[in-house]
Protein backbone atom coordinates (compact mmCIF):
# COMPACT_ATOMS: atom_id res chain seq x y z
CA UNK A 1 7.78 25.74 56.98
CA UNK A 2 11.59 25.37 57.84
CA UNK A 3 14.27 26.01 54.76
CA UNK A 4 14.92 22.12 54.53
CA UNK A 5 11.43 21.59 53.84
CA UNK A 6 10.58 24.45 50.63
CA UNK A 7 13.00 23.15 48.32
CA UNK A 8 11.34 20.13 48.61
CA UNK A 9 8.06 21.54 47.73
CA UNK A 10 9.60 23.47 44.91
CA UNK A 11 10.81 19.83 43.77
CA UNK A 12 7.25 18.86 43.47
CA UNK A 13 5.67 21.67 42.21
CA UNK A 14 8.13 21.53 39.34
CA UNK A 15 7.67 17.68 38.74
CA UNK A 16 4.10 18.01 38.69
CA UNK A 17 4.18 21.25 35.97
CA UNK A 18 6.50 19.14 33.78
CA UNK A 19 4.77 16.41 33.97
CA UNK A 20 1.18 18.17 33.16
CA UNK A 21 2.96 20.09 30.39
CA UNK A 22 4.58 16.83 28.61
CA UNK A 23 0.55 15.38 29.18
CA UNK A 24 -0.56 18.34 27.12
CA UNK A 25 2.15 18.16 24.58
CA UNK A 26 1.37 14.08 23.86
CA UNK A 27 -2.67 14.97 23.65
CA UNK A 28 -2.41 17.70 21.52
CA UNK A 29 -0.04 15.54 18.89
CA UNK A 30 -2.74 12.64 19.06
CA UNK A 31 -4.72 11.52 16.39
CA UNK A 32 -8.80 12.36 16.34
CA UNK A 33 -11.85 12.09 13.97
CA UNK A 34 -12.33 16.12 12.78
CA UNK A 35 -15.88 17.37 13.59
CA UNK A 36 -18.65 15.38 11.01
CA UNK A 37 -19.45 17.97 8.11
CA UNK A 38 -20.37 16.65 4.35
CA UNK A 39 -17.59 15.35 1.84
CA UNK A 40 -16.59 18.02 -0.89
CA UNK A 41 -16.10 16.86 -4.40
CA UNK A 42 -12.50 16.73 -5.45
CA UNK A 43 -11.77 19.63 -7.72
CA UNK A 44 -11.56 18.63 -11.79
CA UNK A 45 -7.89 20.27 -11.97
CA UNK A 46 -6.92 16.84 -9.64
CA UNK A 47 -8.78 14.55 -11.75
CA UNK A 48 -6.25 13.16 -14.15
CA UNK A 49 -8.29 10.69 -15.75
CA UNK A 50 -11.86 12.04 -16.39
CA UNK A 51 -12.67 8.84 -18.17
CA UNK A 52 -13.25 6.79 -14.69
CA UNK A 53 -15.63 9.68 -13.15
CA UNK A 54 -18.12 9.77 -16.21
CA UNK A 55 -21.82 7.16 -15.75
CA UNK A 56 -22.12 4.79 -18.19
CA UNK A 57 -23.69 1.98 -19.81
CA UNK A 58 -23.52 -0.63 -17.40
CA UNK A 59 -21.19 0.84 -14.79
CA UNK A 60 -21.71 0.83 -11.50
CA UNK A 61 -20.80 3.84 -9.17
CA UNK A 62 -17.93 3.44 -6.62
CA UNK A 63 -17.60 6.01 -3.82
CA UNK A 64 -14.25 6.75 -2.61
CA UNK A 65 -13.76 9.37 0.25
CA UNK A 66 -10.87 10.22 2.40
CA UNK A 67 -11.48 10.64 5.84
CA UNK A 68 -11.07 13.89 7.44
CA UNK A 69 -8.24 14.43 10.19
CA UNK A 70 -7.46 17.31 12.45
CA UNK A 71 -3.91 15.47 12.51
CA UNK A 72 -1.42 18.24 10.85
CA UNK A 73 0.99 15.63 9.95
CA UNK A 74 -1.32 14.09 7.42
CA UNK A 75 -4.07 16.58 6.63
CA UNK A 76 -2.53 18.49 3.88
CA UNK A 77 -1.30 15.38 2.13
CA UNK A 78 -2.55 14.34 -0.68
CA UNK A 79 -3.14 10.96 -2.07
CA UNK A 80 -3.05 10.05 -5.06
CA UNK A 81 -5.44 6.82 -6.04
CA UNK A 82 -5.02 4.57 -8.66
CA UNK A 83 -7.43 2.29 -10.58
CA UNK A 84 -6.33 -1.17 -12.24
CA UNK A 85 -2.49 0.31 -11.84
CA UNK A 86 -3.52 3.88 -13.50
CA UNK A 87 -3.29 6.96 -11.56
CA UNK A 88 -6.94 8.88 -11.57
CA UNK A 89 -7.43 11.18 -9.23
CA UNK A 90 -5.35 13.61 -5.97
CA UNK A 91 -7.74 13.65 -3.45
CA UNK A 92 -7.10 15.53 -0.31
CA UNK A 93 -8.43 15.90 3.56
CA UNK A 94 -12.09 15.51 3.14
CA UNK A 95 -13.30 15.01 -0.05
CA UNK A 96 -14.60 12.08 -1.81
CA UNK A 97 -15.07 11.32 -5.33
CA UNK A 98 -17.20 8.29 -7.84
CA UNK A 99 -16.09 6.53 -9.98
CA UNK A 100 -18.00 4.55 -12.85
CA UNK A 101 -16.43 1.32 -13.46
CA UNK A 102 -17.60 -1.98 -14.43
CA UNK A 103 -18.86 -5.09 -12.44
CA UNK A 104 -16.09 -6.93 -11.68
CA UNK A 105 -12.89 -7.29 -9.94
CA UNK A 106 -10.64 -4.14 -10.12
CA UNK A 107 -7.66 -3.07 -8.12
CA UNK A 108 -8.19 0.20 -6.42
CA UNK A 109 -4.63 1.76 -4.54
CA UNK A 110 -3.28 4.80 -2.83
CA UNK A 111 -0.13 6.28 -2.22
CA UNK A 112 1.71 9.37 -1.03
CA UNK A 113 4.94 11.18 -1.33
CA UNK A 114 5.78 9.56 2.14
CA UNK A 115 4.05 5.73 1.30
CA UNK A 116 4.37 2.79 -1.61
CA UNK A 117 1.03 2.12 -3.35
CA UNK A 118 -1.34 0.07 -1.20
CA UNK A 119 -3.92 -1.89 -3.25
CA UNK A 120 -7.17 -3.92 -2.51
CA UNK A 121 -9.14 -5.98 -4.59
CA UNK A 122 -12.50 -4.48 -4.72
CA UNK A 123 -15.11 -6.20 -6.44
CA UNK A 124 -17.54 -4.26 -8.18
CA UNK A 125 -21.20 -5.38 -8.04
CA UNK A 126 -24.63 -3.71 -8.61
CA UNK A 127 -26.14 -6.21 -6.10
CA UNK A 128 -27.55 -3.64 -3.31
CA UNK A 129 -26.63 -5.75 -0.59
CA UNK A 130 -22.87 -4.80 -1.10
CA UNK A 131 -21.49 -1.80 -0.48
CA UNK A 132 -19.33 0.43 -3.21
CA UNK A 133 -17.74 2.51 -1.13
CA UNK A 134 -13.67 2.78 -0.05
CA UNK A 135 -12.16 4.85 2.65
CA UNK A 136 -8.39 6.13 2.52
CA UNK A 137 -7.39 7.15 5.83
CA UNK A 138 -3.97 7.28 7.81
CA UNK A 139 -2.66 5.10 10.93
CA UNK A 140 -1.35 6.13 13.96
CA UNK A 141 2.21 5.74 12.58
CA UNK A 142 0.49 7.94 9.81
CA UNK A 143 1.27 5.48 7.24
CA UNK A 144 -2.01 5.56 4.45
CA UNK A 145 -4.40 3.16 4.79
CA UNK A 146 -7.30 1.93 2.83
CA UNK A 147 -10.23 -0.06 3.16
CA UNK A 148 -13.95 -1.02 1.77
CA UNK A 149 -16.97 -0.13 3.71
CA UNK A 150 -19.90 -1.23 4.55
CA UNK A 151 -23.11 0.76 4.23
């Protein structure tokens, strides 16, 4: 190689290491599904009203789980969630709790320090061709989210 022709190459080694390092930097910042492992139970100390989490006469059980995330932005958050405008429960990265409520129409929300409450109408029916189950996860703009499910 002549001297005119190495700083070149030097040129394009360096563009091609920044350019692999900014790759790895973007991928490792990206939002994906944490490895599948079973709910927990949110711990009673979260569970400011005990009243929705206790079967009854009548009730029907509602699942709600949050999602797990491997995103460090949003996996130590919690959420709080809110039944019918009344906070019930903190429930954090991978857990999932029931509550008993009646058939019906009730508004089920979530929020965070970060997010205003998002609500849904979910309807509450014993039919078993519905499901009873609500996810809370975050967006790519990690903004909450949340959403029925189907079985």
């Amino acid at each position: 190689m002549t001297l005119t022709q190495r700083p070149a190459t030097r040129a394009v080694i360096s563009a091609i290491t920044v350019a692999l390092v900014s790759g790895m930097l973007v991928a490792g910042c990206a939002s994906t599904p944490a490895d599948k492992v079973p709910f927990k139970d949110v711990p009673a100390e979260r569970i400011v009203q005990p009243v929705y989490t206790q079967p009854g006469e009548g009730k029907v059980a509602v699942d709600l789980r949050r999602e797990r995330t491997d995103n460090v932005i949003v996996r130590f958050r919690d959420a709080l969630v809110y039944i019918d405008g009344e906070r019930v429960v903190d429930i954090m990265n991978g857990e999932h709790i029931v509550f008993w409520l009646a058939p019906g129409t009730h508004r089920i929300g979530v929020s965070t320090q970060f997010d205003p409450v998002v609500e849904i109408n979910f309807i509450v029916t014993a039919d078993p061709r519905y499901s009873n189950r609500a996810s809370v996860s975050f967006n790519d703009d990690h903004r909450i989210m949340l959403r029925r499910v189907a079985n």
